[in-house]
Structure formats: C-alpha cells, structure tokens
Protein backbone atom coordinates (compact mmCIF):
# COMPACT_ATOMS: atom_id res chain seq x y z
CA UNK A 1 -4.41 -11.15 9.65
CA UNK A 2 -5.88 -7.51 8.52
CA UNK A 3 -7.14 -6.53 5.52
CA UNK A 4 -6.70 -3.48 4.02
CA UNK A 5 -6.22 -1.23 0.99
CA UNK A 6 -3.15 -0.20 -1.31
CA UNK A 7 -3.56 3.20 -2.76
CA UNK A 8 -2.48 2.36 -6.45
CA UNK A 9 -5.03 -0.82 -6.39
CA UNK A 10 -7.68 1.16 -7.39
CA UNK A 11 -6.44 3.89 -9.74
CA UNK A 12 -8.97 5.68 -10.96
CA UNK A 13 -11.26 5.58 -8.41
CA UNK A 14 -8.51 6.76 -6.08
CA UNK A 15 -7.88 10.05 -9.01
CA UNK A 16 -4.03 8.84 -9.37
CA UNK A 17 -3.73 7.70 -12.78
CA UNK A 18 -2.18 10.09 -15.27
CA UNK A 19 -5.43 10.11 -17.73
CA UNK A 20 -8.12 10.92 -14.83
CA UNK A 21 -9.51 14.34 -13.93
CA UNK A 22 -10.43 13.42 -10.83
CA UNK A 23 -8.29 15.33 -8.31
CA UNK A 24 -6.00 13.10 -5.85
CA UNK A 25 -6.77 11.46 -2.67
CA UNK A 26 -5.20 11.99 0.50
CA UNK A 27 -4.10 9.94 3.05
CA UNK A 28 -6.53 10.70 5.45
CA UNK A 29 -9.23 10.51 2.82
CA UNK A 30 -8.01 6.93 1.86
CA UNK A 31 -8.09 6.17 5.77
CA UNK A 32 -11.78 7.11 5.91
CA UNK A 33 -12.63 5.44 2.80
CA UNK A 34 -11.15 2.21 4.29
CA UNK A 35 -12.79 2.73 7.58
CA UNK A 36 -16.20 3.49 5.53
CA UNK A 37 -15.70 -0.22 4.12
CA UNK A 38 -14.77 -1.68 7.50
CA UNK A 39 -10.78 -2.11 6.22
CA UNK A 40 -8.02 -2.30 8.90
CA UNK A 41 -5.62 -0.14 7.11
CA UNK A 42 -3.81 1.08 4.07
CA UNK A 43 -0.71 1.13 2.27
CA UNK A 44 0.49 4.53 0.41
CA UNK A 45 3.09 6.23 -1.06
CA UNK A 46 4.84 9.19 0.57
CA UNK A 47 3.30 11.28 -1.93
CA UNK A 48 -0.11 11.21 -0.23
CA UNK A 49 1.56 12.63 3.31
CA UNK A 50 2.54 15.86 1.26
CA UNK A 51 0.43 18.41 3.47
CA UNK A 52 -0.87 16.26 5.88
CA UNK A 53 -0.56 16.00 9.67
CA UNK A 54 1.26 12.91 10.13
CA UNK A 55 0.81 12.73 13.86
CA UNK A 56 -2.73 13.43 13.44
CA UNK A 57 -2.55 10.42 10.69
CA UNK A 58 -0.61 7.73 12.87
CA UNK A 59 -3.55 8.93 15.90
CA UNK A 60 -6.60 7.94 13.57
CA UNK A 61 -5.39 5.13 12.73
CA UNK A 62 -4.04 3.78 16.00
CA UNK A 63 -7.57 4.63 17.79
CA UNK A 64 -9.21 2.90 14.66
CA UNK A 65 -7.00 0.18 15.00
CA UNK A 66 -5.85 0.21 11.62
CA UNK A 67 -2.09 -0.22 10.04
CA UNK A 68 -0.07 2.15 8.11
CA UNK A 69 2.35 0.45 5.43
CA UNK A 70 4.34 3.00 3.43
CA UNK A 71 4.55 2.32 -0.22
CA UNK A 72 8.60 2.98 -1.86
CA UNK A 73 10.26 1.89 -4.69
CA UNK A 74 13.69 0.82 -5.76
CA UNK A 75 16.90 -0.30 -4.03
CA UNK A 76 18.76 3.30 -3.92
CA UNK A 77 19.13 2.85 -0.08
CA UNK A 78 18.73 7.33 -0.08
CA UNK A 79 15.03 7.44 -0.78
CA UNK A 80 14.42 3.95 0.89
CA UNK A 81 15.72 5.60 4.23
CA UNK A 82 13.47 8.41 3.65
CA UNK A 83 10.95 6.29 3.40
CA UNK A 84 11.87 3.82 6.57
CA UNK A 85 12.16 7.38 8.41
CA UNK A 86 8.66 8.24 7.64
CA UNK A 87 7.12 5.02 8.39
CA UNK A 88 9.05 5.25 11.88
CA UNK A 89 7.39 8.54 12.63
CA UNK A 90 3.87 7.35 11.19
CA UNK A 91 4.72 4.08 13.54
CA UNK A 92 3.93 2.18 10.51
CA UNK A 93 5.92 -1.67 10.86
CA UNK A 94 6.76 -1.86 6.89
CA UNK A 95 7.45 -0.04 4.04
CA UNK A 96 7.66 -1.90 0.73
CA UNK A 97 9.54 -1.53 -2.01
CA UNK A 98 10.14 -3.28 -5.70
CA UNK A 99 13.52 -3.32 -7.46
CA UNK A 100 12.24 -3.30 -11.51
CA UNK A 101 14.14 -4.15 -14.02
CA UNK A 102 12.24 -6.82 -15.62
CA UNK A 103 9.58 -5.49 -17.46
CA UNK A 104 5.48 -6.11 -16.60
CA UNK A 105 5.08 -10.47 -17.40
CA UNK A 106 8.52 -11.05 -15.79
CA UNK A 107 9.84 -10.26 -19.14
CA UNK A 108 13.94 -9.62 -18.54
CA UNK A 109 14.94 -9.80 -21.90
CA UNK A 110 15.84 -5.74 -22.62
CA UNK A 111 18.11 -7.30 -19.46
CA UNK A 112 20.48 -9.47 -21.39
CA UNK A 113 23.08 -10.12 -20.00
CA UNK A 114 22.73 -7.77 -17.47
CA UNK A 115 20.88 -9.34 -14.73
CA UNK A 116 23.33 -10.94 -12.98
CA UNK A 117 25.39 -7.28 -12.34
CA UNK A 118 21.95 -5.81 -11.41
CA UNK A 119 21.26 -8.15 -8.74
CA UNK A 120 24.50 -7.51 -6.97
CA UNK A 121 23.48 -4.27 -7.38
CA UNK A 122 20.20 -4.81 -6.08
CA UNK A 123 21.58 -6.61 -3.00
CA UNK A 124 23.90 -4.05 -2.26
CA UNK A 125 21.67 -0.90 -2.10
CA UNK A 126 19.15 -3.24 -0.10
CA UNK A 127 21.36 -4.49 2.42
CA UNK A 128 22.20 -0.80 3.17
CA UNK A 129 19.04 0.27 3.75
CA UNK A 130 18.02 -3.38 5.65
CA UNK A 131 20.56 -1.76 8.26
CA UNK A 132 18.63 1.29 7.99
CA UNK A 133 16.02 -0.48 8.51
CA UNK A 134 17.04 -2.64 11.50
CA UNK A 135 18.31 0.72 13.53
CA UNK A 136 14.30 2.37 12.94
CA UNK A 137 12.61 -0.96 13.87
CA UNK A 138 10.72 -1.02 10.74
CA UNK A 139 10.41 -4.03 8.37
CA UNK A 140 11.82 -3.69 4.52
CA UNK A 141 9.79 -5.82 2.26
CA UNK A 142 10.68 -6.08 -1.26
CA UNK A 143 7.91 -7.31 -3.79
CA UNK A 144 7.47 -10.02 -6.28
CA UNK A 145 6.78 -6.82 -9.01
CA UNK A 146 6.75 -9.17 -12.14
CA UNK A 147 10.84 -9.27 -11.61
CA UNK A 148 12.28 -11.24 -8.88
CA UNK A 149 11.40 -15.01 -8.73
CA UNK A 150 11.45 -17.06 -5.40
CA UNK A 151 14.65 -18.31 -6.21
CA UNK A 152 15.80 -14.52 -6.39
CA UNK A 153 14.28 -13.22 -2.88
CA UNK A 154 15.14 -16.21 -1.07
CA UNK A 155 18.93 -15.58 -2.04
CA UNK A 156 18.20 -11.80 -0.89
CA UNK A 157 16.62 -12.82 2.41
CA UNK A 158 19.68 -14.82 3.19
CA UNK A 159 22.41 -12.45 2.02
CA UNK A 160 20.82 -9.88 4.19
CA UNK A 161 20.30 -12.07 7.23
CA UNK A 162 17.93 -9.88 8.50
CA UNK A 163 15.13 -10.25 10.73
CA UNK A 164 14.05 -6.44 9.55
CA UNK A 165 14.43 -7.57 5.77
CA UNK A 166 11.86 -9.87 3.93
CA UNK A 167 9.15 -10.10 1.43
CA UNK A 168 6.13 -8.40 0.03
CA UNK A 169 3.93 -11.31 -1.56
CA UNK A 170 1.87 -10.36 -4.21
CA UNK A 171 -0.68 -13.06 -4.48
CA UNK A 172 -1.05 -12.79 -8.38
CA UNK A 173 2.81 -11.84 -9.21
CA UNK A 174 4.12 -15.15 -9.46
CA UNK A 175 2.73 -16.02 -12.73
CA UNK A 176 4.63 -14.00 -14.51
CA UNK A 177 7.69 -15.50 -13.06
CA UNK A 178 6.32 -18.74 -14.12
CA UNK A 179 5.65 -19.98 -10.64
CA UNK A 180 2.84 -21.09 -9.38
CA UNK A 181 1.09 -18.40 -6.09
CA UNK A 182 0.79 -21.09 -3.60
CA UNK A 183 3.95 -23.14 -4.15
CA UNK A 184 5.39 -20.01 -4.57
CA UNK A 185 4.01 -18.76 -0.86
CA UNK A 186 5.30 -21.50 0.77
CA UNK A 187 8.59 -20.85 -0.89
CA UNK A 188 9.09 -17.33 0.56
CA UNK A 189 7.22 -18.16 3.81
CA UNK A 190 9.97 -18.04 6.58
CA UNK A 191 10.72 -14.48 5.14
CA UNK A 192 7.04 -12.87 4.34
CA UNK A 193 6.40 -9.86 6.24
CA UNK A 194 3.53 -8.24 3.81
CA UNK A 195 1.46 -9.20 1.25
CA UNK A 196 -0.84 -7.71 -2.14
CA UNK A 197 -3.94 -9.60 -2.36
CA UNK A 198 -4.21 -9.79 -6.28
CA UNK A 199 -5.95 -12.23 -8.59
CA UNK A 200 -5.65 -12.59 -12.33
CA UNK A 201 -7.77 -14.60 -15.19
CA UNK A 202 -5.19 -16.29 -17.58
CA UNK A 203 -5.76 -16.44 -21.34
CA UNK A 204 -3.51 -18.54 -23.18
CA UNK A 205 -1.43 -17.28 -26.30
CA UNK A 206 1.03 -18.66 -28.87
CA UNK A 207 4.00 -17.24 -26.81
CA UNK A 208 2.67 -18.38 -23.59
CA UNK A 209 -0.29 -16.84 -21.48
CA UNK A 210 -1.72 -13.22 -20.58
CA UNK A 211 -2.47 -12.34 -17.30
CA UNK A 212 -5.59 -9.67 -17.12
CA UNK A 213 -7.36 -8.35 -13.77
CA UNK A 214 -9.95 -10.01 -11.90
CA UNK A 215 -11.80 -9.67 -8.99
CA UNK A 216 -10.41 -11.35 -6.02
CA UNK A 217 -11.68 -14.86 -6.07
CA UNK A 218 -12.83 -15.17 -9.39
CA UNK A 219 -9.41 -15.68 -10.96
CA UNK A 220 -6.80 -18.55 -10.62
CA UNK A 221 -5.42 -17.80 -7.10
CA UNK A 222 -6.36 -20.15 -4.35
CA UNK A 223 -6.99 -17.75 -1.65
CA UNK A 224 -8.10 -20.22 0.90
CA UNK A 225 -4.67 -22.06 0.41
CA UNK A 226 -2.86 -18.95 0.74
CA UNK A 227 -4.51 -18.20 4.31
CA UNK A 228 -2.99 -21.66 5.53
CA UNK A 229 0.09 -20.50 4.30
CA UNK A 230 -0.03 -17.11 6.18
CA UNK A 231 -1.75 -18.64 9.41
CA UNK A 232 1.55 -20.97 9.67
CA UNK A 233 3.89 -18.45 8.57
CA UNK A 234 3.06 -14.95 9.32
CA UNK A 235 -0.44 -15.34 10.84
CA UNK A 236 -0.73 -11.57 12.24
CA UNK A 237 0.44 -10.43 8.42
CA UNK A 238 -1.33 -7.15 6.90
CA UNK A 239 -2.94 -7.48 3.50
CA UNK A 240 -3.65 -4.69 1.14
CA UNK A 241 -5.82 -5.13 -1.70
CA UNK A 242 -4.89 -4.06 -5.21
CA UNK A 243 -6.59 -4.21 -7.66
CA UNK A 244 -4.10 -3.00 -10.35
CA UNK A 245 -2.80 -3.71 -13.52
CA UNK A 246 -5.58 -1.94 -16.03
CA UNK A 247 -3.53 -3.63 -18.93
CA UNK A 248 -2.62 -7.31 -19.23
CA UNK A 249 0.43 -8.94 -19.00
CA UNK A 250 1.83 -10.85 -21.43
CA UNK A 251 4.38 -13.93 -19.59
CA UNK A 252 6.21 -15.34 -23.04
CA UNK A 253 7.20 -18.57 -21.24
CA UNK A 254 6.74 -20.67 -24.09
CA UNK A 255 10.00 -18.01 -25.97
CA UNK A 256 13.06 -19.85 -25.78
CA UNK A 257 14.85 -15.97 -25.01
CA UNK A 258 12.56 -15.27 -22.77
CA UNK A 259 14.65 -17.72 -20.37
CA UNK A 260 17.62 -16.49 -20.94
CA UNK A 261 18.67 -14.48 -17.39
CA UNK A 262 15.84 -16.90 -15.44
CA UNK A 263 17.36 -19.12 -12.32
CA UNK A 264 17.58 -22.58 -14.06
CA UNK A 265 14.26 -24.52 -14.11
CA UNK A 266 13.72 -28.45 -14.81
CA UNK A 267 11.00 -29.24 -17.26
CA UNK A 268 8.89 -30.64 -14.42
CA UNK A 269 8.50 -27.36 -13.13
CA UNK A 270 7.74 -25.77 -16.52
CA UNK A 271 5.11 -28.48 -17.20
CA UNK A 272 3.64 -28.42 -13.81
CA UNK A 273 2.99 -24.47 -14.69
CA UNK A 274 1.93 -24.99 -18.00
CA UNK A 275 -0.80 -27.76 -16.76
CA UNK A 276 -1.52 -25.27 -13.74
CA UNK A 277 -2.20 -22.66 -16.68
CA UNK A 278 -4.29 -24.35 -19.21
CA UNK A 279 -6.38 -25.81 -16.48
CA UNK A 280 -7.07 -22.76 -14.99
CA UNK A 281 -7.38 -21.21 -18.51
CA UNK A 282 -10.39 -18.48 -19.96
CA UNK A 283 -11.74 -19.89 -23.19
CA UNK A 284 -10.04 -18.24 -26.50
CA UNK A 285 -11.80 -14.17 -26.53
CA UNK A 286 -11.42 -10.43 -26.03
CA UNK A 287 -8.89 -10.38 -23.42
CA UNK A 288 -8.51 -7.19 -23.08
CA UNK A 289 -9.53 -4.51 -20.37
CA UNK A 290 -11.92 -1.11 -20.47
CA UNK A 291 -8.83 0.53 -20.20
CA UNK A 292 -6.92 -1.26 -23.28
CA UNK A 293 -10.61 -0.54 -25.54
CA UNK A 294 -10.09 2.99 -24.48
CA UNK A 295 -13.53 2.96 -22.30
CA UNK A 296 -13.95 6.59 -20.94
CA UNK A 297 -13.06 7.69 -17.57
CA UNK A 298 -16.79 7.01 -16.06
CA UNK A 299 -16.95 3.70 -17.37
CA UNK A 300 -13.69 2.57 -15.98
CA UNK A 301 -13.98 3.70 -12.52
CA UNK A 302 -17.38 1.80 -12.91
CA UNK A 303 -15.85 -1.01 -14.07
CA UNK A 304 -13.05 -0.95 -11.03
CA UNK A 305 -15.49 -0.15 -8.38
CA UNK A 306 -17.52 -3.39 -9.83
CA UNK A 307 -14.13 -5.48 -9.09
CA UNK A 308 -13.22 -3.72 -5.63
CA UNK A 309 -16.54 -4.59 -4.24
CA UNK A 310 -16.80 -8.15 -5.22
CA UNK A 311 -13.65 -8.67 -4.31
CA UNK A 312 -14.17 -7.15 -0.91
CA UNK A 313 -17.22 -8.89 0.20
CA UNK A 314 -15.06 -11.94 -1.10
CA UNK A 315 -12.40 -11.68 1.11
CA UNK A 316 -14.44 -10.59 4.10
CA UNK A 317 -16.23 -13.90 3.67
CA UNK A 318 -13.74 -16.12 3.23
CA UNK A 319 -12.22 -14.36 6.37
CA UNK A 320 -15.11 -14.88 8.48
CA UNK A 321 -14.60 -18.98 7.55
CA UNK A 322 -10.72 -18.53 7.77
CA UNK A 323 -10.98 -17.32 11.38
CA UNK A 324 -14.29 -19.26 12.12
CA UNK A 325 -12.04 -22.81 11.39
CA UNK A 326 -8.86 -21.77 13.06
CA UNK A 327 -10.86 -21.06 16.18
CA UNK A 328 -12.58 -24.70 16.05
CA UNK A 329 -9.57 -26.12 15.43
C-alpha cells in the first residue's frame, strides 16, 4: 500500500478554494510537497497539468517512485476519456471519478423520484467510458461521494463486468449512506481499486447525525481494520489523504423522506448504524468548523495544517505496525 495526497484534501493550504488569496498549486509543486513529507504520490485534477510538462511530471515521479492518480468527475463518458487519455500519457493506473446527484450527507431527496432513471443513466455513460478505459489500460474508479451506497456500486461493478472498472473507497463516505466504513469495505472489496483516507467525528442531531472533519485517527473510522481489509483485497492499493469537507454534513437518517430513493434496508441494519453512531458519538457542543464560524483565511489554513500533520504522522505509524505484523506473520 502507498500513501499519498489528494489535491482538494487540503484546500486552503493547497490555494484552491474559491475564498483564498493564495495563488494555486501546481502539480509539480504538490509532487514536491509530498516528497518533502515522505508521501508516495498524489491524486489531482487535470486542472493542475494546465502548463506543465507532463513527461517531465510522469519522470519525477517514476524516479521518486511515487503514483499519479488523476482526479475527474461525472459519468459523461467525453470528459472521462479525456481524462483516462491523460492518465495514460502521465502512466498514471487510475483516474477517479464521482457521479453526484445526491447532495453532501447522502441526502437524495431534491432526487425524488428520479433516482432510479439517473442510475441507468449513470451506468450507461460509465460503461462507455469503462471500455475507454479497458482499451488505455487505465483503471476507472468511481467514489462513494456521499451518493452511491454499496448496494449501488456493487450493481455497477457487475453491470460493467470490468476488470478496468471498480471503486474509489472513501474511508469516511459511508456514513452518510448510513453504512458503516468497515462493513462497508468489505462490501466493495472484490472491486476496490483506490481509496480516500478520510475520518469524521459524529455529533448526533434530532434528524439523525452530523458528520464534521477530523484528523485521521481521531474520528470514528477504524483504520487498522480497514488495512486488513485492503491487505486481503487490494494489498498494493494507493491511498490519498483528504482532508476535506470544511463544512459538516448533515445524514437525516432518522427522516422518514430521507429514505425514500435508498436500496431497501431491514431495521437491523438501521439499528446496527444507529448503535455504531451513538457509541462513537461527540458529547452535545459547537459542531461546527473554522470555516462555518467564518475564521479568517490564516486561521484556517492553521487549523488544516494542524489536522494534515496529525493525521500524517498517524498513518505513517500505524503503517510502520501494519507492515511490521504482516511481515511476522
């Protein structure tokens, strides 16, 4: 497994989020920053190859040792082959994309109705550009954005059937999808081809529970349970970190509506979530981020680069014991 960093995990820090000053990174300035904090690669949008040397790019990183992931979006199979093209020249093995339409805390209900059409859409621009895919060699990974649930991507993986299609795990996603990350890992597992290393603290609410950035490690995700999942699955996966979402999510599970498009659930599976929230819950208080109090620029990027380095030395760590056991073993 390699660690690495996505672009958009740290967004003011990296100058890409609309209210900084700060002027934009570049890709190779985002290669030496992960190089400078001994990361194995990164993950960016084509945006951040506008100007650069590509070849020049793909050369730094292969002497370095480090992967390239290209960062999409959507399932219009035009800009996804675009994509797929670039990441075949950079020699990156993956771009990832998301398909939307749910809104942040796996909230479908502007959907009504309409989810159903949207998935066959969904599948159909995807399984175009899977094909795509397949003739460039390079991987498509979709994401768990806060839209698709397991149930959802595992129907995807096998009405695509192929072995160039699969799945971009976010670690902290599944919440909001009312699933719970490591059940939901081992769900997706045969298909997983990247993964988001994200962590959230849950606070509980009258509709159901918010979901606001933590560190890695410090919030509900059992990272250490996820590595088994990856060493049996995908053991030579690359992980970015992001550190995202500067404003909570809000997952209205407990809103009879906000079921309404959802793959049918038992009630042991809502409980089980429910105890795995509440458990796992922050005691009753200010929830909310620098960003949602309005903090100013300076303190925010002080405030990510406090996460991003806990959460590094974190995951180097538990690394380090990851690959210590698996070698005893």
């Amino acid at each position: 497994m390699k660690l690495g960093l996505a672009v958009y995990g740290t967004t003011f820090m990296m100058g890409i989020h609309p209210r900084s000053t700060r002027p934009r990174i570049t890709a190779s300035q985002l290669l030496e920053q992960a190089t400078g904090y001994g990361l194995q690669g990164i993950e960016l949008p084509l945006s951040l190859l506008e100007g650069e040397d590509a070849a020049a790019l793909t050369r730094q990183a292969k002497t370095r040792g480090q992967y390239l992931v290209v960062a999409s979006g959507g399932y219009d199979p035009k800009p996804l082959k675009e994509a797929i093209e670039a990441a075949a020249r950079l020699g990156a093995p993956t771009v990832r994309t998301v398909v939307g339409g749910a809104d942040f805390g796996g909230d479908r209900r502007r959907m009504a109705g309409r989810w159903p059409s949207f998935l066959q859409e969904v599948l159909s621009g995807l399984g175009e550009a899977a094909r795509a895919a397949e003739q460039a060699g390079v991987v498509l990974a979709v994401e768990n954005h806060q839209d698709l649930a397991s149930e959802e991507l595992l129907w995807l993986c096998q009405e695509i059937g192929s072995p160039y299609f699969g799945i971009t795990l976010d670690t902290g996603n599944p919440l909001a999808t009312a699933e719970e990350p490591v059940d939901f890992a081992r769900r997706i597992g045969p298909h997983l081809k990247h993964v988001h290393m994200k962590d959230y603290w849950i606070y509980m609410s009258d509709d159901g529970y918010r979901l606001v950035r933590s560190p890695l490690g410090q919030g509900v995700v059992d990272f250490a349970a996820l590595f088994q999942v990856f060493e049996e699955y995908c053991p030579k996966v690359n992980m970015s970190m992001e550190l995202g979402a500067l404003e909570a999510r809000h997952t209205r599970v407990l809103c009879e509506d906000y079921w309404q498009d959802y793959p049918q659930r038992s009630a042991a599976q809502l409980a089980n979530l429910l105890r795995f929230a509440q458990a796992n819950a922050r005691p009753t208080g200010d929830w909310r981020t620098p960003f949602e109090k309005g903090a100013s620029e300076e303190n925010i990027i002080a405030y990510e680069q406090r996460q991003f380095l806990t959460s590094l030395s974190y995951l180097q760590n538990l690394l380090q014991t990851h690959n210590t056991a698996s070698q005893t073993m």
